[in-house]
Protein backbone atom coordinates (compact mmCIF):
# COMPACT_ATOMS: atom_id res chain seq x y z
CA UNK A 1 60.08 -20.24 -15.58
CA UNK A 2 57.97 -18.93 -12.36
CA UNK A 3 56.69 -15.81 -14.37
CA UNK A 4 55.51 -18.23 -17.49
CA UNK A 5 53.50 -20.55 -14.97
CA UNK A 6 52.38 -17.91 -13.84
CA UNK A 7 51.44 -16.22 -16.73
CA UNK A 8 49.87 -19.65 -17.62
CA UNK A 9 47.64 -20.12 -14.47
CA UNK A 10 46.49 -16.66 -14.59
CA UNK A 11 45.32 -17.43 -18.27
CA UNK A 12 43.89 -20.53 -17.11
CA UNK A 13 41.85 -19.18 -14.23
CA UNK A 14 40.39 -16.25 -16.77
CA UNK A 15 39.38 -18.61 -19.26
CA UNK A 16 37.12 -20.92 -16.45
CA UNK A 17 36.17 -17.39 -15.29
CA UNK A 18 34.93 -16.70 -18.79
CA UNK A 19 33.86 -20.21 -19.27
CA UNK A 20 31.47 -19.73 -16.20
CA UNK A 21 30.08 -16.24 -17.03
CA UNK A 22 29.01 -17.66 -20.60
CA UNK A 23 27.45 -20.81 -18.87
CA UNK A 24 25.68 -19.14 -16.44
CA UNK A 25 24.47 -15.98 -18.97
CA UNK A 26 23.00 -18.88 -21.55
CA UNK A 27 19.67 -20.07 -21.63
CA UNK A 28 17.87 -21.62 -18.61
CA UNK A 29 16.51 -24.16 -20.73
CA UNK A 30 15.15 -24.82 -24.52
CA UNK A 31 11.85 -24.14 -23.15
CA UNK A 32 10.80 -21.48 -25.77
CA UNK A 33 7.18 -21.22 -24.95
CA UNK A 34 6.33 -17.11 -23.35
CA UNK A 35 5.25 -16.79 -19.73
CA UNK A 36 4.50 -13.50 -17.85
CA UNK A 37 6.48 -12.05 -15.60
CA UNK A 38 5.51 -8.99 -13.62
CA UNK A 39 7.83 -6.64 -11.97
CA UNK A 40 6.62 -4.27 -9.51
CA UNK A 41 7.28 -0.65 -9.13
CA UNK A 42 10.37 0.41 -7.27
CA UNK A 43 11.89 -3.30 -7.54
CA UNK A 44 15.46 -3.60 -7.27
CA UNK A 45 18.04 -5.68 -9.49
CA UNK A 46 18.45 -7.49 -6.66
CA UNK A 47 14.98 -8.83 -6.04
CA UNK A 48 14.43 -9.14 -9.65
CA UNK A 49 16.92 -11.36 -10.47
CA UNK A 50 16.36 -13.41 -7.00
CA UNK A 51 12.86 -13.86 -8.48
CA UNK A 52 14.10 -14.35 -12.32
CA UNK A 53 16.04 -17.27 -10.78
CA UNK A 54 13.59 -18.45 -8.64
CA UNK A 55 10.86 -18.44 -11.40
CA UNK A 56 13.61 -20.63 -13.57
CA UNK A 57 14.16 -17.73 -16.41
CA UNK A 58 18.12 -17.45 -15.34
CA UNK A 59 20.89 -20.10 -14.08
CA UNK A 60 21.90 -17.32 -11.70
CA UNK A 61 20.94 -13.90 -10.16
CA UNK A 62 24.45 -12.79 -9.48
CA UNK A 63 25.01 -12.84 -13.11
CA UNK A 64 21.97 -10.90 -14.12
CA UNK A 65 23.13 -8.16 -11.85
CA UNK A 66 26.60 -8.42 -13.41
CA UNK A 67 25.10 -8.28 -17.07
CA UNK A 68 22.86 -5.18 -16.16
CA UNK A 69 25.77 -3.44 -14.79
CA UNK A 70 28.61 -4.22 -17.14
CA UNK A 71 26.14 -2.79 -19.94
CA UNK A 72 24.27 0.32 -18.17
CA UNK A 73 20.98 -1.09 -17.86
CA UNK A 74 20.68 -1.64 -14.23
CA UNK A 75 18.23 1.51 -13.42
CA UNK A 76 16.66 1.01 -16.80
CA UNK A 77 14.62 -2.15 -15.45
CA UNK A 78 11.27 -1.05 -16.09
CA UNK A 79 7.78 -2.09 -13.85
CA UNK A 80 5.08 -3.85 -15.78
CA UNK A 81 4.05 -6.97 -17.01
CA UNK A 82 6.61 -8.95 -19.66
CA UNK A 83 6.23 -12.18 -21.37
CA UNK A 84 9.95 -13.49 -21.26
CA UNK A 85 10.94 -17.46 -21.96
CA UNK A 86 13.64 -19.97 -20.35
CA UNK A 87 15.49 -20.18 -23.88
CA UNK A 88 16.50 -16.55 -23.63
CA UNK A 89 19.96 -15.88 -22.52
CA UNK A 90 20.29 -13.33 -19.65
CA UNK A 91 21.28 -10.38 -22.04
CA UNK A 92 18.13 -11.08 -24.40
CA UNK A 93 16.05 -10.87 -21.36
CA UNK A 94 17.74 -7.56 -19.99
CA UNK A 95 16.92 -5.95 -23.06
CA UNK A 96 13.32 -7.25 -23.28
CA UNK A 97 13.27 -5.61 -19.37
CA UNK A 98 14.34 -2.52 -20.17
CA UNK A 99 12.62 -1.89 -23.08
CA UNK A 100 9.01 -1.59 -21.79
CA UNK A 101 6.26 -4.35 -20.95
CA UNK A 102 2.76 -4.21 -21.77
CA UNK A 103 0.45 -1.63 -21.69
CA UNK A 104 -0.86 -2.38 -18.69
CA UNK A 105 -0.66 -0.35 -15.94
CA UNK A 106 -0.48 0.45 -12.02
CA UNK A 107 -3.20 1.44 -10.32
CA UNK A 108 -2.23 3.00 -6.67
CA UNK A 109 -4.72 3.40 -3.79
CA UNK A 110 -3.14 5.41 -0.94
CA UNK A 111 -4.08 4.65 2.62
CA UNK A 112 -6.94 6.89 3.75
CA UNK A 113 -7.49 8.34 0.48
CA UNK A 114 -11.34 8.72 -0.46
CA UNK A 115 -12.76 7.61 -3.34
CA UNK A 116 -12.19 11.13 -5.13
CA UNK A 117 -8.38 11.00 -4.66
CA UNK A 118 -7.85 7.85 -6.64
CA UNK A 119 -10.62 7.54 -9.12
CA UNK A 120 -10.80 8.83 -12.80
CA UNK A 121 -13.78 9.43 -14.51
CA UNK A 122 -14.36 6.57 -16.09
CA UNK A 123 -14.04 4.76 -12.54
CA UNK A 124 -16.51 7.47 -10.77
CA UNK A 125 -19.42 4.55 -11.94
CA UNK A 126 -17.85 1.04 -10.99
CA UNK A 127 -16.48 2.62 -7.55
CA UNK A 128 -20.20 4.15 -6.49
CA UNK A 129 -21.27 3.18 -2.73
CA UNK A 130 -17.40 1.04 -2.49
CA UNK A 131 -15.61 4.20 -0.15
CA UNK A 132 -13.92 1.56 2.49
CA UNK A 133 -13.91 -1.04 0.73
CA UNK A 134 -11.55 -0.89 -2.14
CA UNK A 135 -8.13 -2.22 -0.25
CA UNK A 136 -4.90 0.04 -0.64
CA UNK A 137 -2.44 -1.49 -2.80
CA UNK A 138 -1.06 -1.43 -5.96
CA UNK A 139 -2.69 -2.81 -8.67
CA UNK A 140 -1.20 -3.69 -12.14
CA UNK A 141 -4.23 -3.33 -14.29
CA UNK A 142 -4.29 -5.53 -17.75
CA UNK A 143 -5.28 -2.41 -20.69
CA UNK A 144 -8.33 -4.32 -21.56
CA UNK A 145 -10.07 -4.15 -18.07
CA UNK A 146 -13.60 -2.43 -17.88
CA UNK A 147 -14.06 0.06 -14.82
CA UNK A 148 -16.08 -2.48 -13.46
CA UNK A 149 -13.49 -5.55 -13.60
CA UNK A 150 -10.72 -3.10 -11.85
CA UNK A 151 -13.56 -2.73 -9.02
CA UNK A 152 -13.96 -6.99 -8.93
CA UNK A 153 -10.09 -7.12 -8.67
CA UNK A 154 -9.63 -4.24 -6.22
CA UNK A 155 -12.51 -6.02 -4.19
CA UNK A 156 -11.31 -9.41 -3.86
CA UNK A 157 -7.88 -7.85 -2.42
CA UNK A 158 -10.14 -6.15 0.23
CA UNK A 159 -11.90 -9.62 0.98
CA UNK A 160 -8.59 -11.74 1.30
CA UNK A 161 -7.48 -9.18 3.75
CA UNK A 162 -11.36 -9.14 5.65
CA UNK A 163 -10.68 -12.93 5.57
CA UNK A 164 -7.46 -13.15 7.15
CA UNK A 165 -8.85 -10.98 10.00
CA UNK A 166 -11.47 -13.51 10.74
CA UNK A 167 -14.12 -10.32 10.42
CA UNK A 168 -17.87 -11.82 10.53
CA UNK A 169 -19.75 -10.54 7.52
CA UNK A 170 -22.46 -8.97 10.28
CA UNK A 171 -19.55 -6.87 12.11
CA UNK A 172 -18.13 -5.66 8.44
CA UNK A 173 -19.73 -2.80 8.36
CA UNK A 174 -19.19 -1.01 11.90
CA UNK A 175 -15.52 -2.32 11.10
CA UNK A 176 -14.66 -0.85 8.11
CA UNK A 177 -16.05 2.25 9.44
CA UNK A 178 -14.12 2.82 12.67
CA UNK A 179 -11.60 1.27 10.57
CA UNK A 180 -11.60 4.44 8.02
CA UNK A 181 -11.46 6.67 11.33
CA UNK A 182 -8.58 5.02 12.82
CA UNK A 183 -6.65 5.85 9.04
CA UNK A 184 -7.07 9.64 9.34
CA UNK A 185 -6.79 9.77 13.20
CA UNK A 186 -3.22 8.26 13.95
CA UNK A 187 -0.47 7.05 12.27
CA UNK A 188 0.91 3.78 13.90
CA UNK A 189 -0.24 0.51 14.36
CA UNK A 190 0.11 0.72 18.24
CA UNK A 191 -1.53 4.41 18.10
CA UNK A 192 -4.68 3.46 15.95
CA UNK A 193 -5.39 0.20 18.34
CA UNK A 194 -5.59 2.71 21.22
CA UNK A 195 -7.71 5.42 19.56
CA UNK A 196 -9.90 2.34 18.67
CA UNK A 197 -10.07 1.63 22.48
CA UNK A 198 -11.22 5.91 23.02
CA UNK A 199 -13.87 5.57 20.58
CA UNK A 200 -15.27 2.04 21.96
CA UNK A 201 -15.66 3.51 25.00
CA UNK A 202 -16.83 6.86 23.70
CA UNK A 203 -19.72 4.83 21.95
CA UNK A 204 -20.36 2.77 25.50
CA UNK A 205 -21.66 5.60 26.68
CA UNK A 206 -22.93 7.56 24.50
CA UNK A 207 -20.65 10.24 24.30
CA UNK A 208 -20.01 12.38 20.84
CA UNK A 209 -16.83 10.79 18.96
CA UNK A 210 -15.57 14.42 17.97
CA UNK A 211 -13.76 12.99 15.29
CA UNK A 212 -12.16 15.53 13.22
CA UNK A 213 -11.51 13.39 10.16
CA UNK A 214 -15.17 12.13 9.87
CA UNK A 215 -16.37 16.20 9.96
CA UNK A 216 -13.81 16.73 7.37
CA UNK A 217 -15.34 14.17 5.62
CA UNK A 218 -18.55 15.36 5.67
CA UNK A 219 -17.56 19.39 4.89
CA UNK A 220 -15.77 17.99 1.94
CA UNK A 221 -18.47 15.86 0.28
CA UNK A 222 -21.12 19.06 0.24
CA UNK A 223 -17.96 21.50 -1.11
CA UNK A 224 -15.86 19.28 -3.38
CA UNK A 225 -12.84 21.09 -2.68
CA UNK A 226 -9.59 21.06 -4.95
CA UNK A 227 -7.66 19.68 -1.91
CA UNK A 228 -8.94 17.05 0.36
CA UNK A 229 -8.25 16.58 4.28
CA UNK A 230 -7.63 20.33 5.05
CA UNK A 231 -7.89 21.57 8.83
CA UNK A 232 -11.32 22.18 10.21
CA UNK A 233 -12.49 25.91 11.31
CA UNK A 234 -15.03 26.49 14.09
CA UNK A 235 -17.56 26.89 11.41
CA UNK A 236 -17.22 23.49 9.86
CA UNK A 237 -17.80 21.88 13.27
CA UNK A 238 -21.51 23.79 12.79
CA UNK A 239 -21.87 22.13 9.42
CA UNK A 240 -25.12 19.86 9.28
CA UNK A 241 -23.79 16.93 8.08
CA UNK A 242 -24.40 13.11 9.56
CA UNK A 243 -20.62 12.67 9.75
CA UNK A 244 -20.68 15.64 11.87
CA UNK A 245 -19.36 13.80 15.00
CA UNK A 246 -19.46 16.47 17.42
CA UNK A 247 -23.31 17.19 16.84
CA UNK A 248 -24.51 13.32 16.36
CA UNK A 249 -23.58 10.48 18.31
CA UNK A 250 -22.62 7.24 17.19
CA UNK A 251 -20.41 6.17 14.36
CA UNK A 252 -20.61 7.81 11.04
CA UNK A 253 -23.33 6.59 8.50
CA UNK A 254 -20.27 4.53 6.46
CA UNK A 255 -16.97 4.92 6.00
CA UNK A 256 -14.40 7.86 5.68
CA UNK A 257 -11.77 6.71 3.66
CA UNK A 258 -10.04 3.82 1.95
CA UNK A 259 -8.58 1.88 5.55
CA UNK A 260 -5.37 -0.12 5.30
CA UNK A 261 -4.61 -3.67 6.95
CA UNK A 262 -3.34 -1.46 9.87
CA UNK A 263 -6.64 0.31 10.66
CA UNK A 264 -8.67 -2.67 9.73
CA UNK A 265 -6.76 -4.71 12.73
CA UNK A 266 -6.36 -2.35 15.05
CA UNK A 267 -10.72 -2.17 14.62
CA UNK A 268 -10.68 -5.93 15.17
CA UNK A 269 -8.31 -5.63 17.89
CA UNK A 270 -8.88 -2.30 19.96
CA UNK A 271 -6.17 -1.70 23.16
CA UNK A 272 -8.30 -1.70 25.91
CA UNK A 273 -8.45 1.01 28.72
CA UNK A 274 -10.53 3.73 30.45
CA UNK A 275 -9.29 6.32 28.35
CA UNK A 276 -11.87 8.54 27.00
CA UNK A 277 -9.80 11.35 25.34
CA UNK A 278 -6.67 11.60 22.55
CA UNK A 279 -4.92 14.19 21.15
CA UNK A 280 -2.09 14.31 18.29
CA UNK A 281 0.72 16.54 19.82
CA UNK A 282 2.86 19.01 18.80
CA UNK A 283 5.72 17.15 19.25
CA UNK A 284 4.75 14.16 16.73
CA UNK A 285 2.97 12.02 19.62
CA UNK A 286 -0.58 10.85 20.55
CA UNK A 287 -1.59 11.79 24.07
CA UNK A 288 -4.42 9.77 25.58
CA UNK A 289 -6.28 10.90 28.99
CA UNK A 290 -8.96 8.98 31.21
CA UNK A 291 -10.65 12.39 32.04
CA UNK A 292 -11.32 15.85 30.72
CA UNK A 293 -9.10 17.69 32.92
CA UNK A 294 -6.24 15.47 31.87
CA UNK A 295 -6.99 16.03 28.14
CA UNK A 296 -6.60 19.72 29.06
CA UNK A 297 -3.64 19.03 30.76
CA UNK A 298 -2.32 17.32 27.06
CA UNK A 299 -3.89 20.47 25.52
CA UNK A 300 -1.91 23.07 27.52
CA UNK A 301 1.22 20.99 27.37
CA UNK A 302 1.69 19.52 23.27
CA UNK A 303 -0.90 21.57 21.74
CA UNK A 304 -0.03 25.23 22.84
């Protein structure tokens, strides 16, 4: 008698663990009408069902990522832009997720990229006199977009971000520009605000920026080389060029690069000091010095 009630709850609790799976893998609702849903690159299951559920496609995300499992479609989730409805059980919609979205596609700009890194030909056009100010992100692109309605799109990113920074439209320009320095030049948040604070003070009083990144800048633009970015010789730093910060003083003419919302705040928000010299170490480290022979100090000690 124990093993049959056994037997019998055992069957019991399988079949309202069945029931439950079914109820939560059928439709969210008999709303049949399409809506778009956009899943970005490198998403996980996780997050996409979270936002399935949230955006009232599924009953529940735990399921989803059951479903996707139990059938071998979990890493076969594909980015892009898919017009799924609320009357779809969760298995209809798995397949309609792995089996491609629209044409439309990502567009990537790369922190401190320049305009030639990122731009095809057929973007070379929209994109003239925009180096600086065409925000790093990634873009999902409808297929029917002209050059010049990527640029608009790109461009309002950039000026929600200028926005949140509360930058006045008369200091944009000097911004975006250290900004763009501050990109190439260091690497953390924390690092960039104090290399803002050299060149500030550098600029005080009149002293050269020496700038590698902006003579870079410059060599490349008169050489178009295969491969941006690439360590400067002594004979570059001869190179007449107005980004040549080591020969004229002042910031460059306009921006070096493509800035992120790092660079762009640490140029709204410089750390201030007395230090008038910075070096990138050796050992993977930024090295800031009030006076020369301090920086010579850094020199002898990371550098050689």
């Amino acid at each position: 008698m124990k093993w049959r009630y056994l037997l019998v709850s055992f069957g019991l609790i399988l079949i309202i663990a069945i029931s439950v799976v079914f109820y939560l893998s059928s439709p969210f609702s008999s709303d049949s009408s399409l809506k778009a849903f956009v899943i970005n690159q490198g998403e996980s299951v996780v997050d996409i069902s979270n936002r399935l559920g949230k955006n009232r496609f599924i009953k529940s995300p735990l399921i989803f990522v059951f479903w996707s499992a139990l059938t071998g479609q979990k890493n076969n989730i594909k980015a892009g832009k898919f017009e799924i409805a609320s009357s779809w059980d969760v298995k209809t919609i798995i397949s309609k997720l792995t089996s491609g979205g629209s044409t439309d596609y990502w567009f990537k700009i790369i922190p401190g990229q320049r305009l030639e890194e990122f731009t095809k030909d057929n973007l070379v056009p929209a994109t003239s006199g925009k180096e600086g100010y065409l925000f790093p992100d990634s873009y999902l692109i409808p297929e029917y977009f002209t050059p010049e309605e990527i640029v608009v799109m790109i461009s309002k990113n950039f000026d929600q971000k200028i926005k949140s920074l509360n930058i006045k439209s008369q200091d944009l320009s000097e911004i975006v520009t250290l900004a763009s320095l501050l990109e190439r030049e260091a690497k953390t948040k924390i690092d960039k605000q104090k290399v803002a604070g050299v060149i500030i003070n550098r600029l005080k009083i009149g002293m050269p920026l020496q700038v590698d990144a902006a003579v870079q800048y410059g060599r490349d633009t008169i050489t178009k080389p295969t491969k941006y970015w690439l360590p400067l010789s002594k004979t570059d730093l001869q190179i007449n060029s107005p980004f040549n910060t080591y020969q004229n003083r002042g910031l460059p003419p306009s921006p070096i690069c493509n800035p992120g919302l790092d660079s762009l705040s640490a140029a709204v928000n410089p750390a201030l000091s007395e230090n008038l010299f910075y070096i990138s170490g050796r050992d993977g480290t930024m090295h800031f010095a009030t006076t020369l022979a301090e920086h010579n100090t850094n020199i002898a000690k990371y550098l050689k």
